[in-house]
Protein backbone atom coordinates (compact mmCIF):
# COMPACT_ATOMS: atom_id res chain seq x y z
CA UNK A 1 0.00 0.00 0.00
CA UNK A 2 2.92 2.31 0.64
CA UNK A 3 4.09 2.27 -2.81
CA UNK A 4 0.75 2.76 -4.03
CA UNK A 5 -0.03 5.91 -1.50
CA UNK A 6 3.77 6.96 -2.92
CA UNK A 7 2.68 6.86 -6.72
CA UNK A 8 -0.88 8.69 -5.96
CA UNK A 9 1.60 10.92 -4.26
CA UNK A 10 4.39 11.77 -6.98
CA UNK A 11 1.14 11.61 -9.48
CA UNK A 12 -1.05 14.14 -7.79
CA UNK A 13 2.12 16.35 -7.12
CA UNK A 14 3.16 16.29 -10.86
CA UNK A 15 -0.54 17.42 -12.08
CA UNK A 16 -0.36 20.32 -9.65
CA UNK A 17 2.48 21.62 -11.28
CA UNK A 18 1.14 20.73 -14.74
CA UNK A 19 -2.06 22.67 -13.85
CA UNK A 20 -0.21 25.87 -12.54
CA UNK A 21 1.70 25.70 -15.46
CA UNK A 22 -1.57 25.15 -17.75
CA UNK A 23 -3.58 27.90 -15.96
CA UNK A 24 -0.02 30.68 -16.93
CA UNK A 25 -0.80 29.44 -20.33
CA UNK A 26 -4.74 30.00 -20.40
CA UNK A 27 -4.16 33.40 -18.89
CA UNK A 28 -1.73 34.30 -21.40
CA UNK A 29 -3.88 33.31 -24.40
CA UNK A 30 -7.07 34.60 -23.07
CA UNK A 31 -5.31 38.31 -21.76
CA UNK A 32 -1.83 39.19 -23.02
CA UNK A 33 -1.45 37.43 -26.13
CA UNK A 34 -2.93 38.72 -29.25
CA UNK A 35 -2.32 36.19 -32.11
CA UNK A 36 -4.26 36.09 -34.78
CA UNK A 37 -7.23 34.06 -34.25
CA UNK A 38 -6.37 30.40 -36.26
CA UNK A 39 -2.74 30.46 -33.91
CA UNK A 40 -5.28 30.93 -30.76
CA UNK A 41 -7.44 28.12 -31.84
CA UNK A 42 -4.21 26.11 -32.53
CA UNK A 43 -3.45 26.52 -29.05
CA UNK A 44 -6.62 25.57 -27.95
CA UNK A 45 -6.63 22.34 -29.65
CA UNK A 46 -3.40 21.92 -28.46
CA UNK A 47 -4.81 22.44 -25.10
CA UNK A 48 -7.51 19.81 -25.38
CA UNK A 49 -5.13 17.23 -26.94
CA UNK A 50 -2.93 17.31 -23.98
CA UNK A 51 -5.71 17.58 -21.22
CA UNK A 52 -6.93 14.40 -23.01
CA UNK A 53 -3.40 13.12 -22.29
CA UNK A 54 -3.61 13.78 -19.24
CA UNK A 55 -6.83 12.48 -18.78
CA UNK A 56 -5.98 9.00 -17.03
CA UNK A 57 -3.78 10.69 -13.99
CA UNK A 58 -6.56 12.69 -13.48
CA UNK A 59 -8.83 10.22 -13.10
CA UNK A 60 -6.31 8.08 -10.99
CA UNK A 61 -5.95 11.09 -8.74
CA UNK A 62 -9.41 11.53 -8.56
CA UNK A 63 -9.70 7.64 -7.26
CA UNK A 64 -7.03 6.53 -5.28
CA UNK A 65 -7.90 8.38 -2.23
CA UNK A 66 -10.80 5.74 -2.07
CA UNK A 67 -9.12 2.77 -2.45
CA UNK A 68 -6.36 3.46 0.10
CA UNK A 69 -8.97 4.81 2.48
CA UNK A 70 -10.88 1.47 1.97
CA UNK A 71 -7.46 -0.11 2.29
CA UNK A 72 -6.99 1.98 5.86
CA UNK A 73 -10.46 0.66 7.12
CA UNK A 74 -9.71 -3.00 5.92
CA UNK A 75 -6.30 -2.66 7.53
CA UNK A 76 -8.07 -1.13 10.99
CA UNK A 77 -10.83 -3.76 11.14
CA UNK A 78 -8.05 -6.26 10.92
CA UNK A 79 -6.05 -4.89 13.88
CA UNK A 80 -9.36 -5.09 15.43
CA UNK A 81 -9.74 -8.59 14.82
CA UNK A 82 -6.21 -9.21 15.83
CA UNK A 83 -6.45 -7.46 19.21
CA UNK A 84 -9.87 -9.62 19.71
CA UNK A 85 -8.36 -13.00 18.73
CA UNK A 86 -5.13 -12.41 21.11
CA UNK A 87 -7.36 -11.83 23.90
CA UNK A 88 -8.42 -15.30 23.91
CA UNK A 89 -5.26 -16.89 23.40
């Protein structure tokens, strides 16, 4: 489970900075760039290719927290069961 928390980790760290990047290059387009238009729709397709790229991090970001926290409850109710067992031993 560690090395799964660890990827969710690196992952959701590396689409932070992707998106803080992304939203330097949406506010450029959209205020202090004036291309013509076909160069800003370029962009924008660009844009939407490589959110779609992105798309299966994002989603993987957006899960994981629920399958380690299901992993942390399984893991609890163990210890639970653990503690139980030993007392009748």
């Amino acid at each position: 489970m560690l090395s799964v928390h660890g990827h969710f980790q690196l992952t959701q760290d590396s689409l932070a900075v992707w998106l803080t990047d992304f939203d330097v290059v949406l506010t450029n387009l959209e205020h202090l760039s004036e291309p013509p238009s076909n160069e800003k729709i370029r962009q924008l397709d660009d844009i939407d290719r490589e959110i779609q790229e992105k798309q299966t991090k994002i989603e993987y970001v957006r899960t994981c927290p629920n399958y380690l926290l299901s992993k942390t409850i399984d893991a609890r109710g163990l210890t639970i069961n653990i503690n139980e067992l030993t007392k009748f031993c």
